[in-house]
C-alpha atoms as a PDB file:
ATOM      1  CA  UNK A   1     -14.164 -25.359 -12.064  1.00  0.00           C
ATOM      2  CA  UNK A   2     -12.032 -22.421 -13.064  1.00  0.00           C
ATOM      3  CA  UNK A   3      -8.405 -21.840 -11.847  1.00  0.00           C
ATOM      4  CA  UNK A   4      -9.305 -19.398  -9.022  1.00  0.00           C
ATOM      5  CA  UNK A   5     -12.571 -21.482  -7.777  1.00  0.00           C
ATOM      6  CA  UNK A   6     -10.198 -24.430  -6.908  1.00  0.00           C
ATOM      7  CA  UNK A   7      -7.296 -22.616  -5.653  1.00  0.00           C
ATOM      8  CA  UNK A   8      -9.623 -20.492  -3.044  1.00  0.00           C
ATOM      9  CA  UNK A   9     -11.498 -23.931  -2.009  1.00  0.00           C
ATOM     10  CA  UNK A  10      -8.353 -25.724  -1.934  1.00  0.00           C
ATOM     11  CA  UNK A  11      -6.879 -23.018   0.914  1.00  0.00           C
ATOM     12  CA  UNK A  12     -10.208 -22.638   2.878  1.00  0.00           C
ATOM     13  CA  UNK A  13     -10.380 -26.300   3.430  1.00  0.00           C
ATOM     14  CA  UNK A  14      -7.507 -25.596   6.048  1.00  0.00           C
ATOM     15  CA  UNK A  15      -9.638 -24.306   9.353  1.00  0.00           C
ATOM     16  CA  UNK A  16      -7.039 -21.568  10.346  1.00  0.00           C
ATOM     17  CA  UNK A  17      -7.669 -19.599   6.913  1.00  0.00           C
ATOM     18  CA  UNK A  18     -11.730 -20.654   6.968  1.00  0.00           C
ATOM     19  CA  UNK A  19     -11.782 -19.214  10.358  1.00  0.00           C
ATOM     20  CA  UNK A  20      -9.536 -15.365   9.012  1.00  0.00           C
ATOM     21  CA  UNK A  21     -11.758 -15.460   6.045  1.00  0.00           C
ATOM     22  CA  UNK A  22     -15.623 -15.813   7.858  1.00  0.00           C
ATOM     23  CA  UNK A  23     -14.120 -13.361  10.301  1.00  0.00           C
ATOM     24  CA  UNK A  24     -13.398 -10.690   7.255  1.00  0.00           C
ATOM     25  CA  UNK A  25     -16.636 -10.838   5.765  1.00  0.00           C
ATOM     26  CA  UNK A  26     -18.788  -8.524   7.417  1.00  0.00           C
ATOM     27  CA  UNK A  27     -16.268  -6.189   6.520  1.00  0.00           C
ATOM     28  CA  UNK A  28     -16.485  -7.058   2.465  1.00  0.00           C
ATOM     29  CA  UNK A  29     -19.972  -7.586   2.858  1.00  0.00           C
ATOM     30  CA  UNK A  30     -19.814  -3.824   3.880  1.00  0.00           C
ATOM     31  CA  UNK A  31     -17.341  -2.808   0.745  1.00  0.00           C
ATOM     32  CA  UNK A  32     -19.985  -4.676  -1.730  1.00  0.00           C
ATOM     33  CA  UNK A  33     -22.727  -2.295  -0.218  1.00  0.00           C
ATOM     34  CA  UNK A  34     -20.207   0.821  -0.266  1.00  0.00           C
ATOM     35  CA  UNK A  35     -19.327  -0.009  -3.868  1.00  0.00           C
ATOM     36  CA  UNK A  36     -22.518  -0.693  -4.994  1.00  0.00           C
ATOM     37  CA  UNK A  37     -24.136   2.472  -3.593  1.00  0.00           C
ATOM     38  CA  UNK A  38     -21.433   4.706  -5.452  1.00  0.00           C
ATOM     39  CA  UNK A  39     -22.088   2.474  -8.942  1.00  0.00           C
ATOM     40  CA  UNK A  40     -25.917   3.031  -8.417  1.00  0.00           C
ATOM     41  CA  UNK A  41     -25.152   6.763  -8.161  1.00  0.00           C
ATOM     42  CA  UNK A  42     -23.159   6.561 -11.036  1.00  0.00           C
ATOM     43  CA  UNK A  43     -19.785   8.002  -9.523  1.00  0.00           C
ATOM     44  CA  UNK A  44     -15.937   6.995  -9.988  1.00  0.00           C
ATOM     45  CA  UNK A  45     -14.272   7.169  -6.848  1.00  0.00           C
ATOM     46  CA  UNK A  46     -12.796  10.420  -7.575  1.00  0.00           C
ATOM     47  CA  UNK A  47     -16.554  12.106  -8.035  1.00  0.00           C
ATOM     48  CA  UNK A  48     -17.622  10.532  -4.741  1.00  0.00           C
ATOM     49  CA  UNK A  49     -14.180  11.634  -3.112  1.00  0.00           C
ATOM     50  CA  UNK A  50     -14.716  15.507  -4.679  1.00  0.00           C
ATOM     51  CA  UNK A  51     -18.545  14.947  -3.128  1.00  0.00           C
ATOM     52  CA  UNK A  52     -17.175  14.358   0.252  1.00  0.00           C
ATOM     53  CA  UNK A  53     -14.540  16.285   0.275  1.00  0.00           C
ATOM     54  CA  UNK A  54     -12.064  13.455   1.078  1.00  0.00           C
ATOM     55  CA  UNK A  55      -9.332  11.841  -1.559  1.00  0.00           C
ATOM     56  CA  UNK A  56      -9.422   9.255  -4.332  1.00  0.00           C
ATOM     57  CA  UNK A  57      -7.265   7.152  -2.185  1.00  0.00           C
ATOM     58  CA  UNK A  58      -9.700   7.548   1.019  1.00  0.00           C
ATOM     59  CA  UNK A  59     -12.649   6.254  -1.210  1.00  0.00           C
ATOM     60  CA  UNK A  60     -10.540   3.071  -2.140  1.00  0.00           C
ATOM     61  CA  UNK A  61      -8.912   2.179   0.947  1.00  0.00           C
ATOM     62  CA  UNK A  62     -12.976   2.103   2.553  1.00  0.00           C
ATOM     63  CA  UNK A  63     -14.227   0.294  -0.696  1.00  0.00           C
ATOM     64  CA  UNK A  64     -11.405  -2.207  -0.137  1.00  0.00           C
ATOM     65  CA  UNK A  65     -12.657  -3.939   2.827  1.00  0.00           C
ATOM     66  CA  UNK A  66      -9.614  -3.044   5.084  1.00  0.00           C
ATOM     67  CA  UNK A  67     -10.825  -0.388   7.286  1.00  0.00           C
ATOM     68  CA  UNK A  68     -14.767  -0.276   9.325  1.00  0.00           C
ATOM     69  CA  UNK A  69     -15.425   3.381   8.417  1.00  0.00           C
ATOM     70  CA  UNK A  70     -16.918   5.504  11.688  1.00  0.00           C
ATOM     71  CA  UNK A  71     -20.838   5.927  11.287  1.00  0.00           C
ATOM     72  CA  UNK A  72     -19.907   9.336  10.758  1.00  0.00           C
ATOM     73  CA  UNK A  73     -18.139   8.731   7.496  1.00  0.00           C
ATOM     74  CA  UNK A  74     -20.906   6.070   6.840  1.00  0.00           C
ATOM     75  CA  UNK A  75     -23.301   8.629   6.887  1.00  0.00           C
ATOM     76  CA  UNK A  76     -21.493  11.063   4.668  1.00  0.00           C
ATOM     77  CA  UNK A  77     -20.682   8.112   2.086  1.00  0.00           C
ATOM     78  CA  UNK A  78     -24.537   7.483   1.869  1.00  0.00           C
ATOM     79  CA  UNK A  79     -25.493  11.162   1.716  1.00  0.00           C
ATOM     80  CA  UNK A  80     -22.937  11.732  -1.475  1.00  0.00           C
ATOM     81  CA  UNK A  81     -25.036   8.890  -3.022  1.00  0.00           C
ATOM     82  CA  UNK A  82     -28.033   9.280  -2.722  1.00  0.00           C
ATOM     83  CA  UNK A  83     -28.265   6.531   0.171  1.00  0.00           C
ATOM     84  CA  UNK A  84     -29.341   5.873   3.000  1.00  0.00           C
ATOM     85  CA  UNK A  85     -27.173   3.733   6.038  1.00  0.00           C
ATOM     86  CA  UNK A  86     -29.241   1.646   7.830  1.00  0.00           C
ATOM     87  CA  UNK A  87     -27.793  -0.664  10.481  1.00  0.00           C
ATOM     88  CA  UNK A  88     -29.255  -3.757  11.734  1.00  0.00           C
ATOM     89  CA  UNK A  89     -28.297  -6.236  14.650  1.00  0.00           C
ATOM     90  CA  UNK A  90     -29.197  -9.577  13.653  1.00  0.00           C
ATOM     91  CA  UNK A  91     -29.131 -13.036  16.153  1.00  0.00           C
ATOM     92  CA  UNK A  92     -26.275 -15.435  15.571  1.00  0.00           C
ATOM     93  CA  UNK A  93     -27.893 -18.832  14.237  1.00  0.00           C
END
């Protein structure tokens, strides 16, 4: 087990820190998709920024997983490329 494997299951085995990190992840589940769609369309961050006329900076803070961008900006990401946003309500299990 590598350095960074143990020391990340070593601090989610206390519940306060499980229960912050499951709470982040639909927003870097959302990142992944945000980065992946600008890597498919084979843009750098400043490309996709020029594309939506937006900064560098703007592109990175929504890639980071920090900030739920508006559908509106959701929408513009996925036009500049190439995508399409789809959203989908699924049932808790």
């Amino acid at each position: 087990m590598t350095e960074l494997v143990a020391l990340k299951a070593r601090i989610l085995a206390n519940p306060e820190a499980r229960a912050e990190y499951d709470a982040q992840a639909p927003q870097f589940e959302l990142a992944r998709e945000l980065i992946t769609a600008r890597t498919r369309a084979g843009l750098t961050q400043s490309e996709l920024a020029e594309r939506m006329h937006t900064t560098q900076s703007t592109i990175a803070r929504l890639e980071s997983g920090r900030t739920m961008p508006s559908m509106r900006t959701l929408a513009r990401y996925a036009e500049a490329t190439g995508s399409r946003a789809v959203v989908r309500l699924e049932r808790n299990t």
